[in-house]
N, C-alpha and C. Protein backbone atom coordinates (compact mmCIF):
# COMPACT_ATOMS: atom_id res chain seq x y z
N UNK A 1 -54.16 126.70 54.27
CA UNK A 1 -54.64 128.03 54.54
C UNK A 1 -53.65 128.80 55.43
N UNK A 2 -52.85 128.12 56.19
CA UNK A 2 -52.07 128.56 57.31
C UNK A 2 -50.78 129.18 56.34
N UNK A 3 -50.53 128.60 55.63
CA UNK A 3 -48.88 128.95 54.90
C UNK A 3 -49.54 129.88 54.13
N UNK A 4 -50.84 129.58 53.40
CA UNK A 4 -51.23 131.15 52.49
C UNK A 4 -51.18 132.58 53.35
N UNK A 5 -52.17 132.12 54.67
CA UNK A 5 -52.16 133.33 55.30
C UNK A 5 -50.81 134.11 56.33
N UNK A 6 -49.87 132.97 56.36
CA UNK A 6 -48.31 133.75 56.68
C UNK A 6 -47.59 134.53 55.66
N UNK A 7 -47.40 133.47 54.33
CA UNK A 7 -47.23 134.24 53.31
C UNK A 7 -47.80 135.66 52.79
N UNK A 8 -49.49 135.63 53.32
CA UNK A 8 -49.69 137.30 52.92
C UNK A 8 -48.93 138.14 54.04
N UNK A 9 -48.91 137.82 55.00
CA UNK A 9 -48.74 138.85 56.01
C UNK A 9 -46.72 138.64 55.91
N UNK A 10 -46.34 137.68 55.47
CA UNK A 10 -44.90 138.47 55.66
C UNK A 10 -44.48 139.35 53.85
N UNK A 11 -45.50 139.21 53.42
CA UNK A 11 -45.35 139.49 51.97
C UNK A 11 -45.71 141.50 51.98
N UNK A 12 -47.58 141.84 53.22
CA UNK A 12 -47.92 142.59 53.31
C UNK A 12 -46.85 143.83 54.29
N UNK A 13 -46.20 142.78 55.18
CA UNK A 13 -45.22 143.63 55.46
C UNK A 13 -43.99 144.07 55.88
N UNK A 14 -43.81 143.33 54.06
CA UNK A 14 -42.67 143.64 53.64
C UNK A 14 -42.89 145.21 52.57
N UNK A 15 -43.91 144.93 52.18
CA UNK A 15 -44.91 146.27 51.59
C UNK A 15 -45.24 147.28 52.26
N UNK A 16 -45.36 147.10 53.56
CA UNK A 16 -45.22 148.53 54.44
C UNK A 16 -44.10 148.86 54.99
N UNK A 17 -43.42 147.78 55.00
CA UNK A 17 -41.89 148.74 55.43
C UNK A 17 -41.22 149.35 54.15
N UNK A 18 -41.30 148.68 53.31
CA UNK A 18 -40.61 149.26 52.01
C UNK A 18 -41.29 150.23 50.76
N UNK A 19 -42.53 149.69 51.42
CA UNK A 19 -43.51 150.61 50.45
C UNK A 19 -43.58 150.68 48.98
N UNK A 20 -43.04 149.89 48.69
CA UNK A 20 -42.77 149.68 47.05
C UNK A 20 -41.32 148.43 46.89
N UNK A 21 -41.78 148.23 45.49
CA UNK A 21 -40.50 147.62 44.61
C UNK A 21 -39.59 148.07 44.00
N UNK A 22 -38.41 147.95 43.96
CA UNK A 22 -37.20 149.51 43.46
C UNK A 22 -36.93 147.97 42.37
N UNK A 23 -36.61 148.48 41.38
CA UNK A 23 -35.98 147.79 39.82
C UNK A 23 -34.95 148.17 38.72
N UNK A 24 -33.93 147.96 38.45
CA UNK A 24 -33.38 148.24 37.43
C UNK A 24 -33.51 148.04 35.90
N UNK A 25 -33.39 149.22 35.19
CA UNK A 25 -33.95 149.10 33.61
C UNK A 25 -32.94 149.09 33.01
N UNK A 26 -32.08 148.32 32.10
CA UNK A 26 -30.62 149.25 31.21
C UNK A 26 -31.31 149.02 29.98
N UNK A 27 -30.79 150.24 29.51
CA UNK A 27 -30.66 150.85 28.07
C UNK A 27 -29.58 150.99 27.13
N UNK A 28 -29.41 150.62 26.04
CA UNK A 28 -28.71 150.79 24.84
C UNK A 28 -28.66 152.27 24.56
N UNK A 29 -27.84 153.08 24.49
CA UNK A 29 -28.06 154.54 24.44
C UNK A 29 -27.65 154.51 23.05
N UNK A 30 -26.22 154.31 22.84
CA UNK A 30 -25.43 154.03 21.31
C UNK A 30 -24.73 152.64 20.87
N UNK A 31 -24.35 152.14 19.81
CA UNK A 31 -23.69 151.01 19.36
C UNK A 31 -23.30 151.26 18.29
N UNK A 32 -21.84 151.05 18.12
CA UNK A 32 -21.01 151.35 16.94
C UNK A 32 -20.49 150.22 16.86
N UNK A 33 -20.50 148.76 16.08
CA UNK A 33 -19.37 147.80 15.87
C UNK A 33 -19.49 147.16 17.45
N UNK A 34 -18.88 146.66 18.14
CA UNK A 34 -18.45 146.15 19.15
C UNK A 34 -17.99 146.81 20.55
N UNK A 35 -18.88 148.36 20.36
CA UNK A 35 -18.37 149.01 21.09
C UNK A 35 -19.64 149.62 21.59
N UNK A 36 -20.54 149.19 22.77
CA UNK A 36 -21.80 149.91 23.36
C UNK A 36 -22.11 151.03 24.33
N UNK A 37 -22.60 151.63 24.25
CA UNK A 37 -23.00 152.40 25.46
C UNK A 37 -23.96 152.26 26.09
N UNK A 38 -24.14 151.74 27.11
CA UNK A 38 -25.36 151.72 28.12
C UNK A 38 -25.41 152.79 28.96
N UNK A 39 -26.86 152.59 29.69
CA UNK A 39 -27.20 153.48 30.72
C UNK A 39 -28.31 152.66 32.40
N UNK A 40 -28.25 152.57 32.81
CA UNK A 40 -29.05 151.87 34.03
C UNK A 40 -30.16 152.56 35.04
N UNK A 41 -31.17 152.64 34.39
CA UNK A 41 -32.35 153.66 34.77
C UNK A 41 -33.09 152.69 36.46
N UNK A 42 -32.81 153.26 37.35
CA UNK A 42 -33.56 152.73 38.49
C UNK A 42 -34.69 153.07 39.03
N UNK A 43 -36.40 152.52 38.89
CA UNK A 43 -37.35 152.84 38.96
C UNK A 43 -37.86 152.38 39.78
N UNK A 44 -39.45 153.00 40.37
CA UNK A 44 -39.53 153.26 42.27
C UNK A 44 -40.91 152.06 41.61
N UNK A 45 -41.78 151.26 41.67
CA UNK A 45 -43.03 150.93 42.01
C UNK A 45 -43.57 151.08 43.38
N UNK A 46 -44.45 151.75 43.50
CA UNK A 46 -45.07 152.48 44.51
C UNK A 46 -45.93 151.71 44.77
N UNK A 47 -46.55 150.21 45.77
CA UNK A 47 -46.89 149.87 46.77
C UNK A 47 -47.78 151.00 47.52
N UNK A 48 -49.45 151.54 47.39
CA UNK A 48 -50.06 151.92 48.28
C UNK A 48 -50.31 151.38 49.79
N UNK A 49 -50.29 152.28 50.98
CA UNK A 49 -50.54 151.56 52.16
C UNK A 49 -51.46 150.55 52.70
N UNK A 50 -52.73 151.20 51.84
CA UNK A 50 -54.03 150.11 52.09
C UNK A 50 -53.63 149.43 51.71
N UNK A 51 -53.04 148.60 50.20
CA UNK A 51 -52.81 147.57 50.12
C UNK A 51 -51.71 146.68 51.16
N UNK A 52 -51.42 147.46 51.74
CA UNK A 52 -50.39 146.67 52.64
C UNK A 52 -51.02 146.04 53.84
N UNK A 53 -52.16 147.13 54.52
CA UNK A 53 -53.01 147.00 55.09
C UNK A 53 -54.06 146.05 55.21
N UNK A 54 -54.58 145.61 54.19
CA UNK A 54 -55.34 144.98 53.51
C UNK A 54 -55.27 143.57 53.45
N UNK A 55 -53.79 143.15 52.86
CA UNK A 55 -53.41 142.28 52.80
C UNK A 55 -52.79 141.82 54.34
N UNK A 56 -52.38 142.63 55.53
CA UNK A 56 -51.98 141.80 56.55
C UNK A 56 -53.30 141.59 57.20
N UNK A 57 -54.27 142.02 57.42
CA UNK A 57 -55.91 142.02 57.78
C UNK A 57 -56.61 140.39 57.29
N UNK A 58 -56.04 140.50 55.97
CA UNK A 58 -56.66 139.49 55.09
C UNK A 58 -55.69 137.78 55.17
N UNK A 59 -54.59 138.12 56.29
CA UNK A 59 -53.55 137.53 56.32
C UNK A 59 -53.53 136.35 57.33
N UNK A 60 -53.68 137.67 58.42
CA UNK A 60 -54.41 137.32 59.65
C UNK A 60 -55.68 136.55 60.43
N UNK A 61 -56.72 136.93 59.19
CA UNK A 61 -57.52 136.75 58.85
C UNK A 61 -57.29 134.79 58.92
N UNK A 62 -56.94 134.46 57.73
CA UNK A 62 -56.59 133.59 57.29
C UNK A 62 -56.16 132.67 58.65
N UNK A 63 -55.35 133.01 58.96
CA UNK A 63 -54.46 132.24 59.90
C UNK A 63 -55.32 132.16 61.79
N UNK A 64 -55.86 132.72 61.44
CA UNK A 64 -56.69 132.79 63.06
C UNK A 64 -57.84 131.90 62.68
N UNK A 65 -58.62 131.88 61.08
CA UNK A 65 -59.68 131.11 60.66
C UNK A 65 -59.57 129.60 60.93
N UNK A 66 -58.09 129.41 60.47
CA UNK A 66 -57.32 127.93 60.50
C UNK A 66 -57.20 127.24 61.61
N UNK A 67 -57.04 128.21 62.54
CA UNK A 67 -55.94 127.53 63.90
C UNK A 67 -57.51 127.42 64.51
N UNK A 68 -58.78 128.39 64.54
CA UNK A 68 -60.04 127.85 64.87
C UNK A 68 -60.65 126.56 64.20
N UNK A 69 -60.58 126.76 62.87
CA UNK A 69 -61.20 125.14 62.13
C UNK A 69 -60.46 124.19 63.24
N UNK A 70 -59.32 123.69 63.17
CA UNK A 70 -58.75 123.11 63.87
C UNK A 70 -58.81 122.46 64.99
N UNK A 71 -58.59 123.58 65.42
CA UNK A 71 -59.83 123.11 67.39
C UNK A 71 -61.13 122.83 67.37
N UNK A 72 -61.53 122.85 66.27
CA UNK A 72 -63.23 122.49 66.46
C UNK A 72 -63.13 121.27 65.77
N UNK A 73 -62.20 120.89 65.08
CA UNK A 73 -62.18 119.84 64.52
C UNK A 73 -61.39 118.31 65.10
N UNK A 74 -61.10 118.63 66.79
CA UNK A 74 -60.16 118.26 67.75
C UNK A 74 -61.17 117.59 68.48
């Protein structure tokens, strides 16, 4: 539970600092014989804040639940 709930929270914010996923698309524009033309389209995925939110809450969550099981289980 401990590595899930670090993993959300360095995952959640990495999502609020960056706020999205940036990606590259290439395209075939023309092709004649052995001779191509490409093009390299770079597109934004947009990451909402709540979800960033959400997920370090839910992260945290996690990881404070654990480190209590723990001690009660001591």
């Amino acid at each position: 539970m401990k590595l899930i709930g670090l993993l959300l929270v360095l995952l959640s914010g990495i999502s609020l600092i960056y706020g999205g996923i940036q990606y590259q698309q290439r395209h075939t524009v023309a092709q004649i014989g052995d001779l191509k033309a490409t093009t390299t389209e770079t597109k934004h995925l947009e990451i909402p804040p709540v979800v960033g939110v959400v997920g370090l809450i839910a992260g945290l969550g996690l990881i404070l639940m654990d480190s209590r099981r723990s001690s009660i289980t001591r």
